[in-house]
C-alpha atoms as a PDB file:
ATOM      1  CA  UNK A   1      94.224  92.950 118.422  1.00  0.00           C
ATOM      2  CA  UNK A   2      92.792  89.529 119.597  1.00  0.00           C
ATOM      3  CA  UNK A   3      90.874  87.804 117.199  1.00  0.00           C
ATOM      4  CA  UNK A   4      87.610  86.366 117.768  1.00  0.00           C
ATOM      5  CA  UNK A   5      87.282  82.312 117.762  1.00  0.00           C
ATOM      6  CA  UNK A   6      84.069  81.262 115.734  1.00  0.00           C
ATOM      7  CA  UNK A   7      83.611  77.259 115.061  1.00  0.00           C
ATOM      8  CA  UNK A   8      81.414  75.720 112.181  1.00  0.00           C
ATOM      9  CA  UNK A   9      80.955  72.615 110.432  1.00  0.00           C
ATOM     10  CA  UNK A  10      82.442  71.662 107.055  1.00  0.00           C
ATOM     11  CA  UNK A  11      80.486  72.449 104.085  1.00  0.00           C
ATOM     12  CA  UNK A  12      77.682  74.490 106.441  1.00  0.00           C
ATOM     13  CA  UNK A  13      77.393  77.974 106.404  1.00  0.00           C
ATOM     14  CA  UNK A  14      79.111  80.099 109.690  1.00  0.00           C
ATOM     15  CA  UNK A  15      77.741  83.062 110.362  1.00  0.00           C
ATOM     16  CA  UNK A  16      80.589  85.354 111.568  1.00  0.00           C
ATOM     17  CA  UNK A  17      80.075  87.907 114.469  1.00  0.00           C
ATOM     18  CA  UNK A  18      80.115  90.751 112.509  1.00  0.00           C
ATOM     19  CA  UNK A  19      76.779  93.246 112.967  1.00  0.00           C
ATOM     20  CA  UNK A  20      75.591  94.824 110.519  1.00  0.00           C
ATOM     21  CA  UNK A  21      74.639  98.387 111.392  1.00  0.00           C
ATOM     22  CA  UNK A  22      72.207 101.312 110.219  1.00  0.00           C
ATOM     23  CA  UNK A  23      72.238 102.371 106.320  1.00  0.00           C
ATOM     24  CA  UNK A  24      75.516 104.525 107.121  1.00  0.00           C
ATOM     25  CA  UNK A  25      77.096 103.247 103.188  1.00  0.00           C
ATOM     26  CA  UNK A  26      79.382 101.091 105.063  1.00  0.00           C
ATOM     27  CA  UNK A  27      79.969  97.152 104.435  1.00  0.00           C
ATOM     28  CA  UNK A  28      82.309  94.392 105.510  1.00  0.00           C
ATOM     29  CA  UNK A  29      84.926  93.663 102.719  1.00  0.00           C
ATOM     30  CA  UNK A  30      86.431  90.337 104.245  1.00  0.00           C
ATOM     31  CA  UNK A  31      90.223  89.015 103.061  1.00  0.00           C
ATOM     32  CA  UNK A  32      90.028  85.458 102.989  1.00  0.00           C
ATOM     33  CA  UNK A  33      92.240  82.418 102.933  1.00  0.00           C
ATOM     34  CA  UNK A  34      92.266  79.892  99.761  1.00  0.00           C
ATOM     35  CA  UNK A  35      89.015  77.435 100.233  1.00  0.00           C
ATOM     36  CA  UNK A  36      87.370  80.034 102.683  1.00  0.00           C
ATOM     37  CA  UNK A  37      84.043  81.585 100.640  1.00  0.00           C
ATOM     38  CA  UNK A  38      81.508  84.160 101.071  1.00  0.00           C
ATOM     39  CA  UNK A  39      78.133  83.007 100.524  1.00  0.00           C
ATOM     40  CA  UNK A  40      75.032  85.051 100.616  1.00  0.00           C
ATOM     41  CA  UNK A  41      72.473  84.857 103.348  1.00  0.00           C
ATOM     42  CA  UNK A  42      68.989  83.429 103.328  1.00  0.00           C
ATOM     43  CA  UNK A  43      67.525  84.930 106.452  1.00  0.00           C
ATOM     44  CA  UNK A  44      64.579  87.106 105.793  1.00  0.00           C
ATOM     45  CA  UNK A  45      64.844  90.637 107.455  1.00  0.00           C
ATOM     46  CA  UNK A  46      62.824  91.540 109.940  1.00  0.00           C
ATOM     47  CA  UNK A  47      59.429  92.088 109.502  1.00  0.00           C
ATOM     48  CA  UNK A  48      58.162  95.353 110.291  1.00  0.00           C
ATOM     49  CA  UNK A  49      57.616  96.317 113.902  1.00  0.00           C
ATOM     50  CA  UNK A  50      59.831  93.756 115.155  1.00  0.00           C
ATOM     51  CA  UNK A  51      62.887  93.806 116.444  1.00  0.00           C
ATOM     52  CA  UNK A  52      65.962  92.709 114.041  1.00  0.00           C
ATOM     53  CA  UNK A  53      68.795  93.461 112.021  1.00  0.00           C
ATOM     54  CA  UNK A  54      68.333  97.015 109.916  1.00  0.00           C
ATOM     55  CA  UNK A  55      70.421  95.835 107.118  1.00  0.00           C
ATOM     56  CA  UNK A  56      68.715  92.403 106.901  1.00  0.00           C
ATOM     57  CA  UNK A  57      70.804  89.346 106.780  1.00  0.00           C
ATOM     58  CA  UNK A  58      74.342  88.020 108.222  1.00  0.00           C
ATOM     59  CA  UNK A  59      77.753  87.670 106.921  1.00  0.00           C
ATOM     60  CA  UNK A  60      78.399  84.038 106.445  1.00  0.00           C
ATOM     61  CA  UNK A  61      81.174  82.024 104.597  1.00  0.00           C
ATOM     62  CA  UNK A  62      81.436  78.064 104.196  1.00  0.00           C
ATOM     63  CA  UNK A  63      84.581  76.421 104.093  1.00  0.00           C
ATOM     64  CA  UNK A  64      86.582  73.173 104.119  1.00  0.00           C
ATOM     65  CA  UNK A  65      87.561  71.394 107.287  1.00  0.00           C
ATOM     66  CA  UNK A  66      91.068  73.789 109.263  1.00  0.00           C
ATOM     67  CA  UNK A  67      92.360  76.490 110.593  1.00  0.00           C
ATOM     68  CA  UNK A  68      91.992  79.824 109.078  1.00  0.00           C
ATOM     69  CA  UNK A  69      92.276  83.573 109.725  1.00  0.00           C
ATOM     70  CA  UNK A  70      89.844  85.956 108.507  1.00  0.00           C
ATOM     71  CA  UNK A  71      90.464  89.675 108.299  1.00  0.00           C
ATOM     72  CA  UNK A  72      87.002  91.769 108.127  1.00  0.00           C
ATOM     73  CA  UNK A  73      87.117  95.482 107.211  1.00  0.00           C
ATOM     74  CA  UNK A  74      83.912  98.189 107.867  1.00  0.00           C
ATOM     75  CA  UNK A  75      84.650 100.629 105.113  1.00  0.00           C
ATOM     76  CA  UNK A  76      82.286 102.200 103.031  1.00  0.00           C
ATOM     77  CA  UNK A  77      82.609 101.223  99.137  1.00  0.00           C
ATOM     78  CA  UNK A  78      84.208 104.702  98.196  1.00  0.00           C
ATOM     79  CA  UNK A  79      87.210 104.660 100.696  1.00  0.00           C
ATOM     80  CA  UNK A  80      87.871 100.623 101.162  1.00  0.00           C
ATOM     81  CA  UNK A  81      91.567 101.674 102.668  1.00  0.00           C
ATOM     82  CA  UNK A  82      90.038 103.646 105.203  1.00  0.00           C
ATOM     83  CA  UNK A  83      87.760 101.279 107.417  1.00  0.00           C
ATOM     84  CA  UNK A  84      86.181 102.457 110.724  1.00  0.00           C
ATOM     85  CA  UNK A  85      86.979  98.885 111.921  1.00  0.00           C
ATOM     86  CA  UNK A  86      88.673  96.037 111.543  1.00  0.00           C
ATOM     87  CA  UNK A  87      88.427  92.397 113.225  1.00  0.00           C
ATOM     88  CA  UNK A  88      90.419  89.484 112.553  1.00  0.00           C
ATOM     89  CA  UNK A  89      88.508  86.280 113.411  1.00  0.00           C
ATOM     90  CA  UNK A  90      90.207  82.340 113.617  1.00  0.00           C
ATOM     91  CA  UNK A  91      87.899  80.138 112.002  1.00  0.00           C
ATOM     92  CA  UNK A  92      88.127  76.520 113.343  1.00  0.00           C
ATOM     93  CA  UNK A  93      85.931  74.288 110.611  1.00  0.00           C
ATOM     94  CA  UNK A  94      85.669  70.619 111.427  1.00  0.00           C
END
């Protein structure tokens, strides 16, 4: 599998190219490196009749300036150890 580069900014939140799909029950459970954190998203959804993301928001982490390696699992909550997909993703912060 080749991971996915994504750049950001130290101390600014990344969004990570992970799409959120239809209410199907599944989510992304993300392993992540020491000084690497999940933070929640302040996009509005969509309003209605436009177009936008279903699930409303964005998976986005903020971390220190380095290298690091993000694993992201689809899985729904029930079954985490059985995800429909996985992507790794190098995070370059500087």
């Amino acid at each position: 599998m080749v991971p996915v580069v994504i750049e950001g900014q130290a101390g600014a939140a990344i969004v990570l190219p992970l799409q959120r799909g239809p209410a199907t029950g599944h989510e992304w459970r993300l392993t992540l490196p020491a000084g690497v954190q999940q933070i929640a998203d302040s996009t509005p959804a969509a309003a209605p009749g436009q177009l936008g993301d279903p699930a409303g928001g964005r998976v986005q982490v903020k971390a220190p300036a380095g290298r690091y390696r993000i694993t992201a699992r689809l899985a729904r909550p029930w079954a985490p150890d059985q995800p429909v997909k996985t992507v790794e993703i190098d995070l370059v912060v500087r």
